[in-house]
Protein backbone atom coordinates (compact mmCIF):
# COMPACT_ATOMS: atom_id res chain seq x y z
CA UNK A 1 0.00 0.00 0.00
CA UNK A 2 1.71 3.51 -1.59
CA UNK A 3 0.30 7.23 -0.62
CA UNK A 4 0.35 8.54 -4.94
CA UNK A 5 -0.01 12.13 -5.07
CA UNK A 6 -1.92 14.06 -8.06
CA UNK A 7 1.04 16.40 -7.56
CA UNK A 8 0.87 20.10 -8.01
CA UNK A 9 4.41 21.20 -7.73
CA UNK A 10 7.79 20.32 -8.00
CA UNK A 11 8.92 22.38 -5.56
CA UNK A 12 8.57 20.23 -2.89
CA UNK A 13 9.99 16.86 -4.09
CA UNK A 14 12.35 16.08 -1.57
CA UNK A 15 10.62 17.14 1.45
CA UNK A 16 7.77 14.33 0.04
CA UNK A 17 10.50 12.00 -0.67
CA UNK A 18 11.70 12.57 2.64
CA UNK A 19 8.00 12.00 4.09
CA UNK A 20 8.16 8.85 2.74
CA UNK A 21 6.19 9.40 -0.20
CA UNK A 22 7.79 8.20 -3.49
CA UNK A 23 4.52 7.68 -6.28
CA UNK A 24 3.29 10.67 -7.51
CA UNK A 25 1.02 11.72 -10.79
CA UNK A 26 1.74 14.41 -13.43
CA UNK A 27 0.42 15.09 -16.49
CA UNK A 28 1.62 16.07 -19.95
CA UNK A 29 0.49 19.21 -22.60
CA UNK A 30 -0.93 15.71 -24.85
CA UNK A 31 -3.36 13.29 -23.41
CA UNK A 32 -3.76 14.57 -20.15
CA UNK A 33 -6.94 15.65 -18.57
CA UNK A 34 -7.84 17.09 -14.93
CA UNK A 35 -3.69 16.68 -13.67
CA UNK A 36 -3.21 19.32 -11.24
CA UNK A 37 0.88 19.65 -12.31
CA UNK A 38 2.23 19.78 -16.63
CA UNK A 39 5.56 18.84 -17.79
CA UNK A 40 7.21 18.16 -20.43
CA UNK A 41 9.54 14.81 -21.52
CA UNK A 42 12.58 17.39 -20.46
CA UNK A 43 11.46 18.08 -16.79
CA UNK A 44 10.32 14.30 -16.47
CA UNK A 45 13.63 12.74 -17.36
CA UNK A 46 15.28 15.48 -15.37
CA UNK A 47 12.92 14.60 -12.65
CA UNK A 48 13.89 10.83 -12.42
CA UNK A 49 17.82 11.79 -12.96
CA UNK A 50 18.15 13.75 -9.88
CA UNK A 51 15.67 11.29 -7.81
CA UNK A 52 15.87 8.13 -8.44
CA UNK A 53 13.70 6.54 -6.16
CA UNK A 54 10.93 8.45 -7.48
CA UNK A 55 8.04 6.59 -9.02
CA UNK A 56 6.15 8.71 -11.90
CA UNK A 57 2.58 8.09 -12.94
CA UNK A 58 1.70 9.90 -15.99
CA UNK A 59 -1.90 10.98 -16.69
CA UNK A 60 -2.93 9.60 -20.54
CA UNK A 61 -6.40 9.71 -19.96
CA UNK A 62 -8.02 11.76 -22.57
CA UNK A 63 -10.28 10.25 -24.79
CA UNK A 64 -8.31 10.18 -28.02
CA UNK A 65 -10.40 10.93 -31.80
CA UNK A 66 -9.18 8.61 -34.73
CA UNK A 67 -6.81 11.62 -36.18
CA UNK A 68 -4.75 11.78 -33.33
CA UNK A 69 -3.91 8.14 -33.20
CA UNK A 70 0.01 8.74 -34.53
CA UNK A 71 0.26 11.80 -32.18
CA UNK A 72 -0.87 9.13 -29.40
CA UNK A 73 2.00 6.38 -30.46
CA UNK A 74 4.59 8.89 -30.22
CA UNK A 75 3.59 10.12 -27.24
CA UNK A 76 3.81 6.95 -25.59
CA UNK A 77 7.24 5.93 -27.41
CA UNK A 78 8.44 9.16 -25.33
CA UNK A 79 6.94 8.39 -22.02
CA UNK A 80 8.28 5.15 -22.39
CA UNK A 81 12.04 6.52 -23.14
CA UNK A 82 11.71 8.81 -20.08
CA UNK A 83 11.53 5.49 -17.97
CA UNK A 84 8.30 6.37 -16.04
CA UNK A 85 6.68 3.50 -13.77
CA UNK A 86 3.00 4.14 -14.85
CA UNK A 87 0.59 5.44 -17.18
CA UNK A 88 -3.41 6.38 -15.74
CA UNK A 89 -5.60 5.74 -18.36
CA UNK A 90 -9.33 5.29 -20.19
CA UNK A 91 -8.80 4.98 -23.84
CA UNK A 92 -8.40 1.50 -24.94
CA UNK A 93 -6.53 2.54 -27.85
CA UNK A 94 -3.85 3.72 -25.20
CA UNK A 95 -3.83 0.10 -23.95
CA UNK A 96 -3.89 -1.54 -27.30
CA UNK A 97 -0.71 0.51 -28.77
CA UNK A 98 1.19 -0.51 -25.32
CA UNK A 99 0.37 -4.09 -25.79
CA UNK A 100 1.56 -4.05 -29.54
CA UNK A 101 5.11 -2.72 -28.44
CA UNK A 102 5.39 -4.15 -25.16
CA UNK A 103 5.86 -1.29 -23.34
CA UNK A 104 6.67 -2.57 -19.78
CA UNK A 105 5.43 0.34 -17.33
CA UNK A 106 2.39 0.09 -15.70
CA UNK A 107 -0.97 0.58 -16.90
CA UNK A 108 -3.62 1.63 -14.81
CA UNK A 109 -7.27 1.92 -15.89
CA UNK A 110 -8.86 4.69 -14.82
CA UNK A 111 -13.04 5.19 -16.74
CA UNK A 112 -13.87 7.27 -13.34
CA UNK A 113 -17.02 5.44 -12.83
CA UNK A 114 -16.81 2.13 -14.61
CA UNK A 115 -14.82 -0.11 -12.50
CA UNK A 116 -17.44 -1.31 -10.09
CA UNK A 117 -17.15 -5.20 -9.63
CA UNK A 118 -14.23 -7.66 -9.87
CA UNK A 119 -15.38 -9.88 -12.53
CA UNK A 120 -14.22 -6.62 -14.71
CA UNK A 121 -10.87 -6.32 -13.38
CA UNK A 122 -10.49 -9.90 -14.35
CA UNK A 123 -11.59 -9.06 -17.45
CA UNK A 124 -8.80 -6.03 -17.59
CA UNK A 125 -6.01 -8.68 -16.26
CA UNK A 126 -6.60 -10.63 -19.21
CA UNK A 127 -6.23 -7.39 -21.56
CA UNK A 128 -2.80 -6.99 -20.38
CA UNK A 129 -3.75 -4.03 -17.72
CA UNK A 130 -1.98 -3.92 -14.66
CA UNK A 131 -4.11 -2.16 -12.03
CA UNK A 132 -7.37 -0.19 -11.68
CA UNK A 133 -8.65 2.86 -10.54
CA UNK A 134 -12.17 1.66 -8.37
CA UNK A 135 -15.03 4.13 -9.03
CA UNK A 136 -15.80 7.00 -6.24
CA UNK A 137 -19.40 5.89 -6.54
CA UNK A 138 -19.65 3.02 -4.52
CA UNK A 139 -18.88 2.15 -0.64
CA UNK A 140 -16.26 1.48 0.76
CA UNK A 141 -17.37 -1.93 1.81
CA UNK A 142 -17.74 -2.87 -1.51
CA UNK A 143 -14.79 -2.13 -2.70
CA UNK A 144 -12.83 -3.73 -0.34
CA UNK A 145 -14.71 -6.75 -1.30
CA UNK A 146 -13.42 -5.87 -4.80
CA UNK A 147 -10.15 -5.59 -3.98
CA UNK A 148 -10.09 -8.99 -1.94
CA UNK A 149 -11.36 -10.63 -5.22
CA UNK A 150 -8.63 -8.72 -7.38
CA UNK A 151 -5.59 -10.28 -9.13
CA UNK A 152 -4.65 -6.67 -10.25
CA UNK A 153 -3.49 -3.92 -8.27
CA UNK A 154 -6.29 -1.55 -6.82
CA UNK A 155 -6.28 2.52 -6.58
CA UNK A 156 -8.85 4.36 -4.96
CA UNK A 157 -9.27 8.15 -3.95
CA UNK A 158 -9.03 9.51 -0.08
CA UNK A 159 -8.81 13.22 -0.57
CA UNK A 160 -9.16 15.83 -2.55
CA UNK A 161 -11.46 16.76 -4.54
CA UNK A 162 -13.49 14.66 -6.81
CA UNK A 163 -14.73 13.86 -10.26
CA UNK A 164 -18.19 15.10 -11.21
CA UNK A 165 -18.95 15.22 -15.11
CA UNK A 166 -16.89 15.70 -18.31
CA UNK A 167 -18.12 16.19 -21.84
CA UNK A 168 -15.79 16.83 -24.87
CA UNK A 169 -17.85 19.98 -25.90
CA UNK A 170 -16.40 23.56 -25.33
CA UNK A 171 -19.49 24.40 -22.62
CA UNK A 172 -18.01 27.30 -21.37
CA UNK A 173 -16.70 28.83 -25.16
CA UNK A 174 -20.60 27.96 -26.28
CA UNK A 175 -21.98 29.88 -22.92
CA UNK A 176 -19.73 32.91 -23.81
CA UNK A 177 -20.33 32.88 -27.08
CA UNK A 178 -24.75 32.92 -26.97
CA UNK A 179 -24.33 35.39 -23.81
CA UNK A 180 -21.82 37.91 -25.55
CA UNK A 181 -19.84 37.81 -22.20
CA UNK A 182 -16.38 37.97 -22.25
CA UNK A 183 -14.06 35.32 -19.37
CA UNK A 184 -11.23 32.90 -19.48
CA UNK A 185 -12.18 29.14 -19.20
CA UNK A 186 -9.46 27.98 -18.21
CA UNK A 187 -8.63 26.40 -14.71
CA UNK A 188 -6.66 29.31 -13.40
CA UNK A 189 -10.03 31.18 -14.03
CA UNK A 190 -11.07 29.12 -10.70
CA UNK A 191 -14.94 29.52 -12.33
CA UNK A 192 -17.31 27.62 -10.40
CA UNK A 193 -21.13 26.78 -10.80
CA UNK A 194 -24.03 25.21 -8.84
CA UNK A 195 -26.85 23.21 -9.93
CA UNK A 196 -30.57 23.94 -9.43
CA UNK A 197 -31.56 22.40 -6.75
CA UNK A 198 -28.61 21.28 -5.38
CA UNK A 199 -26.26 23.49 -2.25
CA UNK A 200 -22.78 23.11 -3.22
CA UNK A 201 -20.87 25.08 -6.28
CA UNK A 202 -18.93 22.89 -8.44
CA UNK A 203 -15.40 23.83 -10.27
CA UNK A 204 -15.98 24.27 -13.71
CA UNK A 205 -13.62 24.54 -16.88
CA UNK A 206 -12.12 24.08 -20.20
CA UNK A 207 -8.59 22.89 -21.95
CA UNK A 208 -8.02 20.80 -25.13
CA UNK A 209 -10.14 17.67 -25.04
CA UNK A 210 -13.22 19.77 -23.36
CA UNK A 211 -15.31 21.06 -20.26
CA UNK A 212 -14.13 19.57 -17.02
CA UNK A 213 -16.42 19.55 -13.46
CA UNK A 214 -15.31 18.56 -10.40
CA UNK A 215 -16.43 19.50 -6.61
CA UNK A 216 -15.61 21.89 -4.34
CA UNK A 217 -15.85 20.07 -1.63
CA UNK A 218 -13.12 17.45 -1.01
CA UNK A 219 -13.53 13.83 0.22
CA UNK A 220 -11.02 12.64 3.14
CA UNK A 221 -10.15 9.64 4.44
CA UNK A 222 -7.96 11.03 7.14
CA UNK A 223 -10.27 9.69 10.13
CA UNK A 224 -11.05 5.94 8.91
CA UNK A 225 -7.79 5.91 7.31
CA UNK A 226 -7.21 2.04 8.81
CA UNK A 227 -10.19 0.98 6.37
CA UNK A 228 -7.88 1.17 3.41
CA UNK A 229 -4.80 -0.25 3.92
CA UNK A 230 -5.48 -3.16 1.53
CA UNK A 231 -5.27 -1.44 -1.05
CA UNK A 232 -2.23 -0.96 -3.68
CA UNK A 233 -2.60 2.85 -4.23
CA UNK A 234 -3.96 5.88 -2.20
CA UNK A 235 -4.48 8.92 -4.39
CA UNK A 236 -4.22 12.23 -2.86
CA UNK A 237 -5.70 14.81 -5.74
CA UNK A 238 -3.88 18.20 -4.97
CA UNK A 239 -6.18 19.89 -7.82
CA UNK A 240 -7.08 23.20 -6.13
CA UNK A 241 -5.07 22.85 -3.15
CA UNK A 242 -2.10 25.26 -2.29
CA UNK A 243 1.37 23.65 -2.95
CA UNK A 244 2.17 24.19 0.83
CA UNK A 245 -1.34 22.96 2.03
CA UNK A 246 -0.93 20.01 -0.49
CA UNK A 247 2.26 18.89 1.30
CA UNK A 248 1.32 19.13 5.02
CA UNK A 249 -2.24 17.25 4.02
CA UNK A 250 0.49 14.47 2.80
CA UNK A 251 2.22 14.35 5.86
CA UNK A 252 -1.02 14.09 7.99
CA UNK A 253 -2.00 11.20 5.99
CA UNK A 254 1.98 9.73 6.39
CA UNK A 255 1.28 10.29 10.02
CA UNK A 256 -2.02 8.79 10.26
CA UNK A 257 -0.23 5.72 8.38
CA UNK A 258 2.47 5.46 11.16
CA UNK A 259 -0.03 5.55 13.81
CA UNK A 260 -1.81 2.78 12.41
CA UNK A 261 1.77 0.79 12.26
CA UNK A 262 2.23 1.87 16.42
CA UNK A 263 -1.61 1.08 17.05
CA UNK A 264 -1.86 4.10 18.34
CA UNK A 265 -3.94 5.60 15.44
CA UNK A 266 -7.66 5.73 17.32
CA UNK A 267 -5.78 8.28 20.02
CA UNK A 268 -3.91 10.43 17.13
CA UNK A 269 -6.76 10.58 14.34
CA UNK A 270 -9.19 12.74 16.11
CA UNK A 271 -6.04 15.43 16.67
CA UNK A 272 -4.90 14.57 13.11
CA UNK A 273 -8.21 15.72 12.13
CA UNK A 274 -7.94 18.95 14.32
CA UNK A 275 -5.26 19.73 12.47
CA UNK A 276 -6.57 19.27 9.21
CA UNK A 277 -9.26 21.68 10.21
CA UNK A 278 -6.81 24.38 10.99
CA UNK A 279 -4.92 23.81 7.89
CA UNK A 280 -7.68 24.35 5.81
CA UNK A 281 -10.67 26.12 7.89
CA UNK A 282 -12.40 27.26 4.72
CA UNK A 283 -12.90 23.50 2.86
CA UNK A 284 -15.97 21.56 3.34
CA UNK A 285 -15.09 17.44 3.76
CA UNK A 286 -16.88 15.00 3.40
CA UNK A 287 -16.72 11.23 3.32
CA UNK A 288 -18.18 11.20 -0.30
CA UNK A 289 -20.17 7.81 -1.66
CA UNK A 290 -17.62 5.51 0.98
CA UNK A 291 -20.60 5.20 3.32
CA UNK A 292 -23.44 5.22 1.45
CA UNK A 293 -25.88 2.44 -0.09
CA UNK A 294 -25.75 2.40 -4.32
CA UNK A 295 -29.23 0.24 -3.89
CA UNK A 296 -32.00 2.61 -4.49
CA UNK A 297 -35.73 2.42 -3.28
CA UNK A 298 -37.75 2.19 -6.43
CA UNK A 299 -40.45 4.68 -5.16
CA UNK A 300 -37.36 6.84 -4.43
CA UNK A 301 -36.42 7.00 -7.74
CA UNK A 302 -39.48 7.90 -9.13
CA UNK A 303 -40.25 10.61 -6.52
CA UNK A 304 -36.77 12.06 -8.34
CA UNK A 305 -37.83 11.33 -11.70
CA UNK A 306 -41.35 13.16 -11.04
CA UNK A 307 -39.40 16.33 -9.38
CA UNK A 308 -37.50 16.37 -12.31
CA UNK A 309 -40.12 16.10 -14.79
CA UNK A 310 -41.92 19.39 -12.83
């Protein structure tokens, strides 16, 4: 079991490496969607020359259109010669050009809300995939059930915050355009929007491959962090998160690891937790879908569906 970090920085590599904390995800300018740190082949080889104990993940998760195919092989050929540990994915076009040339790093398969039983990662073993990515959706009891079924290695999310919706249309460049209003779209615009009917705002906005949502509101794991030590990977997402804040929310979780190793962790999480609190007084957590039921109440959903409908 690895803390992997949706890094936003370099600045801060050795202090993490000297946390303990050696997996970490970046993205690229191709193929990358929602990373919350972009380099280029340079800065990664650079990267794994002056730390070599460092384990890269690179994010190759965009969903890739016919014409970009070659773009896509070359891509990989480079990621490949920087000697990175890992590609995140969701295009199995990404998975079907490793195959072909063997590339050895691992591949881990990441559709956001599509791994959701263990028959499919058995299914992904036999494509040659190496580890998955277990949807936010369900609870945590289930997917430790998963991942006790699992012959491939497991990731799930404990903080940060969290996928909501993605569609390859320019939303935002289609809003500005029929309102005549002028605004950047990018993420640096930090442009958020809420729902009818719903409390909290979302984090809206737009790159390359289209319109991105995610919440405002982060999940953590910090306080029933003993619950997921069986499995491979524990992401951290530092999207939105101050480079300094991102790092000390790191070492609360490396602490919160080392209590559970001195069986003192029931004592320390509640003050781990205090400190959290202080570190970030303005965030809203939450425990996201971990505790809650994915069986619905047919007369539940078509209360919804009639709401909806009026």
């Amino acid at each position: 079991m690895s803390l992997i970090v949706n890094i936003n920085s370099l600045s801060y590599l050795y202090d993490y490496l000297d946390l303990g904390v050696e997996h970490f995800i970046v993205g690229t300018t191709q193929f990358s969607c929602r990373q919350a740190l972009t380099l280029d082949y340079k800065q990664i080889v650079e990267i794994k020359k002056k730390y070599p104990n460092i384990k890269l993940f690179v994010l190759v998760n965009a969903l890739v259109e016919q014409k970009y195919l070659e773009d896509l092989k070359k891509h990989l050929r480079k990621l490949y010669e920087c000697q990175i540990e890992g590609i995140i994915f969701q295009d199995f076009a990404v998975l079907q050009i490793c195959n072909e040339e063997k590339y050895a790093f691992e591949k881990i398969y990441d559709p956001e809300t599509l791994n959701t039983n263990h028959q499919t990662l058995a299914v992904l073993k036999e494509q040659g995939i190496d580890g998955a990515f277990l949807a936010r959706e369900i609870p945590l009891k289930e997917k430790q059930m998963i991942e006790q079924k699992s012959s491939i290695k497991t990731m799930v999310q404990i903080h940060g915050v969290e996928y909501m919706a993605y569609s390859k249309r320019k939303l935002l460049s289609n809003y500005k355009e029929f309102t005549h209003l002028d605004f950047p779209v990018d993420k640096e615009a930090q442009i958020e929007i809420k729902a009818n009917g719903v409390d909290e705002n979302c984090h809206i906005y737009e790159d390359f491959y289209g319109t991105h949502i995610t919440s405002t509101n982060q999940m953590c794991a910090l306080d029933i962090l003993n619950q997921f030590l069986d499995f491979d990977y524990l992401l951290i997402d530092g999207q939105y998160i101050s480079e300094t804040n991102l790092l000390e929310i790191v070492h609360l979780y490396k602490q919160g690891l080392d209590a559970i190793s001195n069986n003192t962790y029931n004592k320390e999480s509640l003050e781990l937790m205090q400190l959290l609190y202080r570190l970030t007084p303005n965030i809203h957590y939450y425990h996201s879908f971990l505790f809650d039921s994915t069986v619905y109440k047919i007369a539940d959903v078509r209360k919804r569906e009639e709401n909806e409908r009026s």
